[in-house]
N, C-alpha and C. Protein backbone atom coordinates (compact mmCIF):
# COMPACT_ATOMS: atom_id res chain seq x y z
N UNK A 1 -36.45 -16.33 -18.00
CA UNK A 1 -35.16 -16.07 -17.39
C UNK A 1 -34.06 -16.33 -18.40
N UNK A 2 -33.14 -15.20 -18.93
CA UNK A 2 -32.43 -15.27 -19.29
C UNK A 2 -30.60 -16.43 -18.83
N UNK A 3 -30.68 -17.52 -19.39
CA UNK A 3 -29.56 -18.48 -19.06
C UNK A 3 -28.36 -18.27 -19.57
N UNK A 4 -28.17 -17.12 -20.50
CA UNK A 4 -27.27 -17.14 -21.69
C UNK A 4 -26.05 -16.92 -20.78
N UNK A 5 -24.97 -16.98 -20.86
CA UNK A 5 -23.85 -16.41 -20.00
C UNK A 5 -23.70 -14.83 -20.84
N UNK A 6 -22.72 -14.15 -19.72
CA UNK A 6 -23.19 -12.59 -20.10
C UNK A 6 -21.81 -12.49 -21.20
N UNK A 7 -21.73 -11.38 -21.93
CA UNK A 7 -20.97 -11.39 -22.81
C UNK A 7 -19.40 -11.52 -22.36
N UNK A 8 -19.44 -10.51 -21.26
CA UNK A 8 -18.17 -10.50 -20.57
C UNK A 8 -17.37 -11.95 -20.46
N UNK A 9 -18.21 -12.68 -19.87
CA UNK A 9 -17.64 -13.90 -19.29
C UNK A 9 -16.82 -14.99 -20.30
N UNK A 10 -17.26 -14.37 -21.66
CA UNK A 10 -16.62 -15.34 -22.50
C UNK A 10 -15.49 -14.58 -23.26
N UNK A 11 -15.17 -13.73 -22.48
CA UNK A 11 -13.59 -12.96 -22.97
C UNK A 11 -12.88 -13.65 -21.97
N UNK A 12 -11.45 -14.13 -22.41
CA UNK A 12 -10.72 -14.53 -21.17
C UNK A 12 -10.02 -13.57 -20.80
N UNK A 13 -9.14 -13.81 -19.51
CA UNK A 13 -8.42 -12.61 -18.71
C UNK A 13 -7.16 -12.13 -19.70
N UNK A 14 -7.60 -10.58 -19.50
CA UNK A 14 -6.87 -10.23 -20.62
C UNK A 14 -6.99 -9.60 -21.76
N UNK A 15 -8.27 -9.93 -22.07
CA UNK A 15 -9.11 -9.62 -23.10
C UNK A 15 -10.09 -8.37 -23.56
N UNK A 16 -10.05 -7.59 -21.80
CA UNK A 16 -11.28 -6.82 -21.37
C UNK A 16 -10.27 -5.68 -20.95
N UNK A 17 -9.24 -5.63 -21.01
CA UNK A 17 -8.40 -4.86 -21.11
C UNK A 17 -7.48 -4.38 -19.69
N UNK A 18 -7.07 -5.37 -18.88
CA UNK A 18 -6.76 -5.82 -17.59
C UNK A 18 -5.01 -5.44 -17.47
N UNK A 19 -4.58 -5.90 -18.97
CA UNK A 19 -3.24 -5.39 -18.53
C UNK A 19 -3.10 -4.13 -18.91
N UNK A 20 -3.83 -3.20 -19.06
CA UNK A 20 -3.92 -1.81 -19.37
C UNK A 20 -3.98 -0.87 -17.93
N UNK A 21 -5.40 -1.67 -17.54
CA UNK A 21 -5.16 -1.23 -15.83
C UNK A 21 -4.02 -1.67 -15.16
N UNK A 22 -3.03 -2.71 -15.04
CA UNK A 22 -2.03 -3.26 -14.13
C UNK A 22 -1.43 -2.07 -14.79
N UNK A 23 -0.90 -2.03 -16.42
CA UNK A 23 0.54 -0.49 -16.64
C UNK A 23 -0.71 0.65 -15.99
N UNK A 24 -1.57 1.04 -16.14
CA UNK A 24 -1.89 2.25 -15.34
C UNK A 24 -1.35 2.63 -13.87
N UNK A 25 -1.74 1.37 -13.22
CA UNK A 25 -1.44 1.54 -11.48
C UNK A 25 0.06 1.94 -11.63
N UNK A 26 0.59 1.07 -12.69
CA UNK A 26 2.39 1.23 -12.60
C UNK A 26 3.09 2.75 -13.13
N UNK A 27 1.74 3.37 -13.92
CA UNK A 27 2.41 4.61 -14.16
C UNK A 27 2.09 5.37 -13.17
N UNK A 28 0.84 5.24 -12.87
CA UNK A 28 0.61 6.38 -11.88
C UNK A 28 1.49 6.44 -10.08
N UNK A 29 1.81 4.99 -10.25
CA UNK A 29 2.68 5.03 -9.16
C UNK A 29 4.13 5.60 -9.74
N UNK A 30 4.68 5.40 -10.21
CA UNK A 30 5.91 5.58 -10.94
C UNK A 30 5.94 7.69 -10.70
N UNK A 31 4.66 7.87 -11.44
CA UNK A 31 4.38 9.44 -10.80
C UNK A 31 4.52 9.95 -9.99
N UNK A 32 3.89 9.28 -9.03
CA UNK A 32 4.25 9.43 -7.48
C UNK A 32 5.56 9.56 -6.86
N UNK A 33 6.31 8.20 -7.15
CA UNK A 33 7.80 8.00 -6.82
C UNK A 33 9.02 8.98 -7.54
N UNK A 34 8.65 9.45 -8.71
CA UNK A 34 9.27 10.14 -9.96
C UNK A 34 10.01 11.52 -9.01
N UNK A 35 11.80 11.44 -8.61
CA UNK A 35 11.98 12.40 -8.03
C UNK A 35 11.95 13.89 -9.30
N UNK A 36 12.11 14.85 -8.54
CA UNK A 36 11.70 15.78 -9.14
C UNK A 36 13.10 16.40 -9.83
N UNK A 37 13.14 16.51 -11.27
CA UNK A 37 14.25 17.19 -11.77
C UNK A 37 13.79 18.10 -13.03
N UNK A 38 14.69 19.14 -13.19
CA UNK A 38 15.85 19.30 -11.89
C UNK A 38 15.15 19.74 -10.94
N UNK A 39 16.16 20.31 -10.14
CA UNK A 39 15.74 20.34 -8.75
C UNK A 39 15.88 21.88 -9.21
N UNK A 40 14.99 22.96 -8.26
CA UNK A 40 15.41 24.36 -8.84
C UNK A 40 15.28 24.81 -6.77
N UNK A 41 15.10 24.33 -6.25
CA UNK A 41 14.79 25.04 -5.31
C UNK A 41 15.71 25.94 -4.24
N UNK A 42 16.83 25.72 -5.23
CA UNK A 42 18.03 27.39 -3.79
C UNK A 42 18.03 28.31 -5.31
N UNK A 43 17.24 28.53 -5.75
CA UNK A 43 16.96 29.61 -6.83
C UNK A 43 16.08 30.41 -6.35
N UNK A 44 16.50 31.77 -6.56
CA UNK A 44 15.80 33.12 -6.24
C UNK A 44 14.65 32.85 -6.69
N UNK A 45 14.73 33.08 -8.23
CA UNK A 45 13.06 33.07 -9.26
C UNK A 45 12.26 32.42 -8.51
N UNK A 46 12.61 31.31 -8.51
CA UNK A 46 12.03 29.65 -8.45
C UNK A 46 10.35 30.56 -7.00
N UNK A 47 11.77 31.16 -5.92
CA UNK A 47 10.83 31.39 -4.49
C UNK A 47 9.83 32.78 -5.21
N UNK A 48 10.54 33.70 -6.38
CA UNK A 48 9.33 34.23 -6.62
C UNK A 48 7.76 34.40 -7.20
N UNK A 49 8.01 32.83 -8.37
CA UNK A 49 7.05 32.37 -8.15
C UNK A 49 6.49 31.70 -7.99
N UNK A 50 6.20 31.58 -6.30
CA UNK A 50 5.80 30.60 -5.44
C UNK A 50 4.46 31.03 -5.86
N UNK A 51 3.74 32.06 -5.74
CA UNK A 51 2.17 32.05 -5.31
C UNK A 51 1.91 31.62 -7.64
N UNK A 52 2.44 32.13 -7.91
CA UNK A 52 1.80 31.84 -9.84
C UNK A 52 1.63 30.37 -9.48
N UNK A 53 3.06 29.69 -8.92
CA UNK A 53 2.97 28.31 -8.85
C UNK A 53 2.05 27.87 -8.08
N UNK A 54 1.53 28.13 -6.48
CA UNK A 54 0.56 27.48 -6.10
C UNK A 54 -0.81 28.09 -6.69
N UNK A 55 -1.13 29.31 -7.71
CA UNK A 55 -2.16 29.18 -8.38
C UNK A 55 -2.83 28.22 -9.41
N UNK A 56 -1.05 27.84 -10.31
CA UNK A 56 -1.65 26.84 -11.66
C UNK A 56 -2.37 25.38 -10.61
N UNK A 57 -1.40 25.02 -9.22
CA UNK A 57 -1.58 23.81 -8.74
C UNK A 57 -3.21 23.85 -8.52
N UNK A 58 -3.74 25.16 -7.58
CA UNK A 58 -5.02 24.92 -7.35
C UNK A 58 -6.01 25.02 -8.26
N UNK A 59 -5.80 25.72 -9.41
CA UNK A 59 -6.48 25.56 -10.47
C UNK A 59 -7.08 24.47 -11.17
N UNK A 60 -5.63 23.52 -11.24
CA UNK A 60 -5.52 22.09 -11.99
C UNK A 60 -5.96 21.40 -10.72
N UNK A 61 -5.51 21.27 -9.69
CA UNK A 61 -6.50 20.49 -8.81
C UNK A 61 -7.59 20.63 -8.24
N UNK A 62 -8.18 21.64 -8.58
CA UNK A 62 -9.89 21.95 -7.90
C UNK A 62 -10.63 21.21 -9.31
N UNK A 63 -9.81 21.87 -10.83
CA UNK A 63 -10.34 21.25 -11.55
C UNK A 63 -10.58 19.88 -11.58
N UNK A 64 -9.35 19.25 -11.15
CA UNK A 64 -9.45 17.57 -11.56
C UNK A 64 -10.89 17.30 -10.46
N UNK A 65 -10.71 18.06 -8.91
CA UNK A 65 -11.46 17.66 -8.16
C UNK A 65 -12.69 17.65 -8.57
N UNK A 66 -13.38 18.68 -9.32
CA UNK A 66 -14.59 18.27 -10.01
C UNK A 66 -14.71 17.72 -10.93
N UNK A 67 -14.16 17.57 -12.39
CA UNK A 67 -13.88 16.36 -13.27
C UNK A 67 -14.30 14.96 -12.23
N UNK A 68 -13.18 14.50 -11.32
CA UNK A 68 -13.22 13.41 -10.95
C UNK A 68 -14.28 13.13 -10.34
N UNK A 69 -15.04 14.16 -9.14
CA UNK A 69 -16.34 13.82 -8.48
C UNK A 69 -17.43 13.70 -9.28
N UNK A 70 -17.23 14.67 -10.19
CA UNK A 70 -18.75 14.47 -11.01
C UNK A 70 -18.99 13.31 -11.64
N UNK A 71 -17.78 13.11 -12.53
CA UNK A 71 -17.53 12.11 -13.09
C UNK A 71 -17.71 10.51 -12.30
N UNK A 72 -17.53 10.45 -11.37
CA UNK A 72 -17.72 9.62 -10.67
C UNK A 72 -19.12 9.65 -9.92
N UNK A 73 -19.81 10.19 -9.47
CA UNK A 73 -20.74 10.38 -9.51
C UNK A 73 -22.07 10.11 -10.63
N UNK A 74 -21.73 10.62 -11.76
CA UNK A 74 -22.62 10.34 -12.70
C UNK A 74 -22.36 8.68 -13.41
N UNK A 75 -21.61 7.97 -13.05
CA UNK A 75 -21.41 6.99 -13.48
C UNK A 75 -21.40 5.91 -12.43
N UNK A 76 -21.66 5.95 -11.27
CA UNK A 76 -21.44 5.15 -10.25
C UNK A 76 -21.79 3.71 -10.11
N UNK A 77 -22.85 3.61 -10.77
CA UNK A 77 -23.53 2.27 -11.20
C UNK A 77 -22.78 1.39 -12.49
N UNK A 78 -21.89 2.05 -13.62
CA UNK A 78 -21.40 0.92 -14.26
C UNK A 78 -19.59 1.60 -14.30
N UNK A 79 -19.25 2.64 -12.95
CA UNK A 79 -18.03 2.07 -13.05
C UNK A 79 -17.41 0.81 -12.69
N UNK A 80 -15.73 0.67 -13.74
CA UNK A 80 -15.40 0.04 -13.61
C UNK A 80 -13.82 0.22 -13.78
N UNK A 81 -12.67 -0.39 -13.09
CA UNK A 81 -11.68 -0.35 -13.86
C UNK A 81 -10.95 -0.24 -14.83
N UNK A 82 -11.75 -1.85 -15.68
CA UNK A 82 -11.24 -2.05 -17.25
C UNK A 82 -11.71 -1.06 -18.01
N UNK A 83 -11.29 -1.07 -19.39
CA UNK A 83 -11.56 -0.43 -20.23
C UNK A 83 -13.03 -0.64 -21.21
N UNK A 84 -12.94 -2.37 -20.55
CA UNK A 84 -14.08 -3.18 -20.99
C UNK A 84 -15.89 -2.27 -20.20
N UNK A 85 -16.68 -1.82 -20.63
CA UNK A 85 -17.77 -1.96 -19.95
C UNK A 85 -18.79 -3.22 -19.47
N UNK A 86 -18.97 -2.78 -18.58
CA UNK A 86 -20.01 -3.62 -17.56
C UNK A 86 -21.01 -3.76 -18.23
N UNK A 87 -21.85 -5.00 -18.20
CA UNK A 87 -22.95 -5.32 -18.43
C UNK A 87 -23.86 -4.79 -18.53
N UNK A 88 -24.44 -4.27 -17.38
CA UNK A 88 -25.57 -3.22 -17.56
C UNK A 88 -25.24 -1.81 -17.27
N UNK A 89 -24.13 -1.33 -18.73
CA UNK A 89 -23.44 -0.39 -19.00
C UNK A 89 -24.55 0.73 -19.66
N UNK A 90 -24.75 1.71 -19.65
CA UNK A 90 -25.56 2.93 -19.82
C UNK A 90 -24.86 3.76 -20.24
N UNK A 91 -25.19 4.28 -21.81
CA UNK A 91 -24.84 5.79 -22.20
C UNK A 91 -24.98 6.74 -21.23
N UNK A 92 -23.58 7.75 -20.69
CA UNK A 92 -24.50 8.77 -20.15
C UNK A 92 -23.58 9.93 -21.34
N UNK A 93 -24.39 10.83 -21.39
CA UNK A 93 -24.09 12.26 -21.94
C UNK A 93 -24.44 13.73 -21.37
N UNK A 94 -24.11 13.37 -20.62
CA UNK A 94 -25.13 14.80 -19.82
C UNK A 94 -23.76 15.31 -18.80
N UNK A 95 -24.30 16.59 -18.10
CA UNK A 95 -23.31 16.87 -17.05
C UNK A 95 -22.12 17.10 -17.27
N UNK A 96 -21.08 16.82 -16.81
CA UNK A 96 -19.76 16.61 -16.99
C UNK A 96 -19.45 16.05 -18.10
N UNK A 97 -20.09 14.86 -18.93
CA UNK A 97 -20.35 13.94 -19.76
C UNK A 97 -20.63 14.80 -21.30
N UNK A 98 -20.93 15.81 -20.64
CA UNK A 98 -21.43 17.00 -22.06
C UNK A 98 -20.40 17.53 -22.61
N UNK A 99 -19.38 18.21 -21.76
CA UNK A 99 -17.68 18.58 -21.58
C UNK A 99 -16.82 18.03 -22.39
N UNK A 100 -16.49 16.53 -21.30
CA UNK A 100 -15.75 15.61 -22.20
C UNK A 100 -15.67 13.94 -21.78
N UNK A 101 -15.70 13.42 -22.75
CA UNK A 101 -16.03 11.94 -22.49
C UNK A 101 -15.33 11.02 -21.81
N UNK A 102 -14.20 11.28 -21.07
CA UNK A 102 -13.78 10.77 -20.21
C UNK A 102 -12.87 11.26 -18.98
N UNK A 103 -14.41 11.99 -18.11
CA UNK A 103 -13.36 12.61 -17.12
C UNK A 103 -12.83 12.36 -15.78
N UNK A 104 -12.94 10.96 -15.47
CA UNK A 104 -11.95 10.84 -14.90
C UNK A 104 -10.69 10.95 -15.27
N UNK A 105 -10.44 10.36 -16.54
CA UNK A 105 -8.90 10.25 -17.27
C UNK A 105 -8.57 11.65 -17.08
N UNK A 106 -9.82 12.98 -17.29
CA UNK A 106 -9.24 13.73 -17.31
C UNK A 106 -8.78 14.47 -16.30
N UNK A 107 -9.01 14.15 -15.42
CA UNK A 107 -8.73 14.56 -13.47
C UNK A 107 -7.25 14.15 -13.41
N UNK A 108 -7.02 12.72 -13.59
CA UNK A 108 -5.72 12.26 -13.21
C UNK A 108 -4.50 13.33 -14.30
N UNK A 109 -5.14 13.61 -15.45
CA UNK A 109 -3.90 14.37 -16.17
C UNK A 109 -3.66 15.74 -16.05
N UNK A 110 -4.77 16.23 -15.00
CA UNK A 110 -5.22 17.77 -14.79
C UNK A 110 -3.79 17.69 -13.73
N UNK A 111 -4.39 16.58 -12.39
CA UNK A 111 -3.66 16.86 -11.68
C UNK A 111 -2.29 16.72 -11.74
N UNK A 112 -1.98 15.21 -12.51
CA UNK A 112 -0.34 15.52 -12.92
C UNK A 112 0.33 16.58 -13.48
N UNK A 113 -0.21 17.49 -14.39
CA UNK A 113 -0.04 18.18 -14.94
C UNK A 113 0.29 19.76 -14.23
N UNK A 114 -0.77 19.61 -13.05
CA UNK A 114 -0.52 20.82 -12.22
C UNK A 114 0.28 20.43 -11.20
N UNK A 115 0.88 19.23 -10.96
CA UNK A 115 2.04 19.32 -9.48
C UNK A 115 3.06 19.13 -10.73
N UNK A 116 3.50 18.36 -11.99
CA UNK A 116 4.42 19.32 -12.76
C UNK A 116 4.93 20.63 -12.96
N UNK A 117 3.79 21.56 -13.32
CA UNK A 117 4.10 22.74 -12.96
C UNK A 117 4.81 23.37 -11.74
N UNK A 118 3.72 23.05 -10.62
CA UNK A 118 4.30 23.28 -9.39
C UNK A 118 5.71 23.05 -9.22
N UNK A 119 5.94 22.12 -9.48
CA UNK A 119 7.57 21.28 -9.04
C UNK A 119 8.19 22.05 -10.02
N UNK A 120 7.87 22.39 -10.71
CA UNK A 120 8.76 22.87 -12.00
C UNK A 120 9.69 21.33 -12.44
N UNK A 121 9.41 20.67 -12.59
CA UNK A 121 9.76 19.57 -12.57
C UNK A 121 9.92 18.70 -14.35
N UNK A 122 11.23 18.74 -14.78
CA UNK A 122 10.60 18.18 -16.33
C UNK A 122 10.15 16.58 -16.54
N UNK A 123 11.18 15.90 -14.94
CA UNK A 123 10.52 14.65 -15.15
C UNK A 123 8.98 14.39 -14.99
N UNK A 124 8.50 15.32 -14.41
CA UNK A 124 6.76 15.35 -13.88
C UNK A 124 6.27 15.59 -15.44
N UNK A 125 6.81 16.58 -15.91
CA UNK A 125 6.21 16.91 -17.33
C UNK A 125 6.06 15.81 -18.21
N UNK A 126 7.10 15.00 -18.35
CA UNK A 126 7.52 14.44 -19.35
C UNK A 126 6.55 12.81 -18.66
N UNK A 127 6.05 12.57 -17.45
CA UNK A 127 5.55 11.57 -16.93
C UNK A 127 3.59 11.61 -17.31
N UNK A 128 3.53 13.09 -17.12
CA UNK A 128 2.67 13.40 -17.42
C UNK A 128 2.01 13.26 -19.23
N UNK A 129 2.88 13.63 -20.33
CA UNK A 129 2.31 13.56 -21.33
C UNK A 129 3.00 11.72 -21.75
N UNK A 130 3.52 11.02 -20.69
CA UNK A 130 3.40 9.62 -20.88
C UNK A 130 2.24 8.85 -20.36
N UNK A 131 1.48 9.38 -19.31
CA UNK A 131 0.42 9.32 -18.98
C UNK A 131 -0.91 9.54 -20.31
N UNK A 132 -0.76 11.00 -20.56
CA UNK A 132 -1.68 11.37 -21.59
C UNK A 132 -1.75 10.56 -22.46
N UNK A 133 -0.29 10.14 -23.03
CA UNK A 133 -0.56 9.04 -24.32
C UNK A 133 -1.23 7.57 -23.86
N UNK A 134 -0.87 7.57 -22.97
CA UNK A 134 -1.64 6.10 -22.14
C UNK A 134 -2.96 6.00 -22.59
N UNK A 135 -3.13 6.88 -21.70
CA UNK A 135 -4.99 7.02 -21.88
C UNK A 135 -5.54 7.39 -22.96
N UNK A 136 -5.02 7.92 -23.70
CA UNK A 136 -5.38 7.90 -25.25
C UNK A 136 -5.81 6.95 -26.01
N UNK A 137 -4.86 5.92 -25.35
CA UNK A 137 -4.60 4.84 -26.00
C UNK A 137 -5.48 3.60 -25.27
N UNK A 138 -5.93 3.63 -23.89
CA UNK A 138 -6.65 3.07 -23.44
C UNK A 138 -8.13 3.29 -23.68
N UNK A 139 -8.37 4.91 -24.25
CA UNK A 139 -9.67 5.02 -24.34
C UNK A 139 -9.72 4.94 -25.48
N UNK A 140 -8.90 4.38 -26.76
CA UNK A 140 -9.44 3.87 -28.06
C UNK A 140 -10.08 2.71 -27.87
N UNK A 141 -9.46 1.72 -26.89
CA UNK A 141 -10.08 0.40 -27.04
C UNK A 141 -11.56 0.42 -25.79
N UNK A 142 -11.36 2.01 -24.90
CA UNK A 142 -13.02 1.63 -24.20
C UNK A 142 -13.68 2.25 -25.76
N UNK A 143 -13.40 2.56 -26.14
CA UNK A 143 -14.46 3.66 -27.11
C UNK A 143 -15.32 2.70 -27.89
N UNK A 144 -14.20 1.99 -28.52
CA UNK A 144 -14.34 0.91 -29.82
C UNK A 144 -15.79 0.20 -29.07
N UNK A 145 -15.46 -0.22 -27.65
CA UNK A 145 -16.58 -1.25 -26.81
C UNK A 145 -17.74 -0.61 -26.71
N UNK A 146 -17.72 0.57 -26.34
CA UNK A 146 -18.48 1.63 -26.20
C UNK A 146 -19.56 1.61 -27.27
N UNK A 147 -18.85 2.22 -28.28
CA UNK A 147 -19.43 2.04 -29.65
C UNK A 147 -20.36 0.82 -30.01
N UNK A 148 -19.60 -0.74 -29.58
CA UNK A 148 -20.07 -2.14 -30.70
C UNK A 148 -21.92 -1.65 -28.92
N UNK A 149 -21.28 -1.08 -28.08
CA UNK A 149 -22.63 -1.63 -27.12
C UNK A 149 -24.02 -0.28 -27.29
N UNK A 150 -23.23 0.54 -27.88
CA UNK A 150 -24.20 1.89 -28.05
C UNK A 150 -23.72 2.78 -29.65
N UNK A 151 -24.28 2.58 -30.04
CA UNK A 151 -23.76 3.19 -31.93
C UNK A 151 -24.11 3.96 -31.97
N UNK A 152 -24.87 4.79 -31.03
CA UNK A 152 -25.04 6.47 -30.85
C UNK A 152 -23.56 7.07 -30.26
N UNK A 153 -22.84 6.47 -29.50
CA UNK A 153 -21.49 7.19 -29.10
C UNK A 153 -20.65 7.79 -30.28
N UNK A 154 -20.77 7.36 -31.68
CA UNK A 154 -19.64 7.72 -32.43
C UNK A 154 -20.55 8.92 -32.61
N UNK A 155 -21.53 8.92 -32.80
CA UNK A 155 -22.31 10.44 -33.12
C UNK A 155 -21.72 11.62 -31.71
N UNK A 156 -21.64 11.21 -30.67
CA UNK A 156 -21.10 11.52 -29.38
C UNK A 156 -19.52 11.84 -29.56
N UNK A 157 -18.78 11.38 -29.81
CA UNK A 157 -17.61 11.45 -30.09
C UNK A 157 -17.10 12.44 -31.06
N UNK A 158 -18.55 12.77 -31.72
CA UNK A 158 -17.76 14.29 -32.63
C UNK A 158 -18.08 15.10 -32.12
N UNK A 159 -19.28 15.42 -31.24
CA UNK A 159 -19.57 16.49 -30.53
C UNK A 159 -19.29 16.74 -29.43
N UNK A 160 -18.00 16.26 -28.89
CA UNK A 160 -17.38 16.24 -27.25
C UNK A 160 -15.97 15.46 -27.56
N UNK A 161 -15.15 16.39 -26.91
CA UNK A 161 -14.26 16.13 -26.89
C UNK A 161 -13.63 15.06 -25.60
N UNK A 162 -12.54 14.28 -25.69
CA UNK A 162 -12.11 13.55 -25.28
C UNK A 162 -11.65 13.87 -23.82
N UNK A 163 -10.67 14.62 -23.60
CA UNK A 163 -10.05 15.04 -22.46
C UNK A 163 -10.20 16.35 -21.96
N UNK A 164 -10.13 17.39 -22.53
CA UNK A 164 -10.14 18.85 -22.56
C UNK A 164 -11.32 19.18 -23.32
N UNK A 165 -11.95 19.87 -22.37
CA UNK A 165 -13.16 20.62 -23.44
C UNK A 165 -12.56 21.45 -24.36
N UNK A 166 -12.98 21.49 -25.47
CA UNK A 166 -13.38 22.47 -26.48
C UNK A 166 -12.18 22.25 -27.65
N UNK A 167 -11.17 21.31 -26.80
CA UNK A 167 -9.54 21.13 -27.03
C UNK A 167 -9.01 19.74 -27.93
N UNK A 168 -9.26 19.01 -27.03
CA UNK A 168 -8.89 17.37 -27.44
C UNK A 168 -9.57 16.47 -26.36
């Protein structure tokens, strides 16, 4: 029987990348709350294109919707919040995982990205690629963990892209 304490436990709070998730919740709420400017809506154009606009929305959100399910799905056993992985954390590469290596991140920026559009909105835009840089920046430090727990990922990391298939 293994007595050792697990690796996790000897990072203190903080360490595993905790205040990364607290600014996440705060951006993505901030998204939420973010009124919409400008405002275009007693504009002719704006009502003509209503249906282009509810196309990009369902596009970007059916997409995120599968990004996020699959993604969640294929990982169900060592998700986690932090950026830190779980203990009995598992390479996966397959599936969705084949695409791009982190798609939940990439659901949440699909969908901001498509009620930006929608809204025609530049604060949505501009919330959105503050978002993007977030997670950029959050998934350097899962990657790095990623990496010290599986040294096949950097081989992974050139052949799959990050957020966007084929893209970045």
């Amino acid at each position: 029987m293994n007595t050792e304490p697990s690796r996790k436990s000897k990072l203190p709070w903080g360490k595993k990348g905790e205040y990364l998730v607290v600014l996440q919740f705060v951006l993505l709420l901030t998204f939420l709350l973010l009124p919409v400017y400008p405002s275009y809506s007693g504009f002719k154009l704006i009502k003509t294109l209503t249906f282009m606009r509810w196309t990009m929305l369902t596009v970007c959100w059916v997409t995120a919707f599968l990004f996020g399910t699959l993604g969640l799905f294929q990982i169900k056993h060592f998700l986690t919040p932090l950026p830190y992985p779980v203990d009995h954390n598992q390479l996966v590469t397959t599936g969705i995982y084949a695409l791009v290596r982190h798609p939940l991140y990439s659901s949440l920026i699909v969908s901001a990205f498509g009620w930006a559009v929608f809204q025609i909105s530049f604060s949505h835009l501009l919330m959105t690629g503050i978002v993007f840089l977030f997670f950029s920046y959050k998934t350097s430090w899962e990657e790095v963990w990623l990496t010290e727990l599986h040294p096949e990922y950097s081989d992974y990391t050139r052949h799959v892209k990050k957020f966007i298939p084929w893209i970045y």
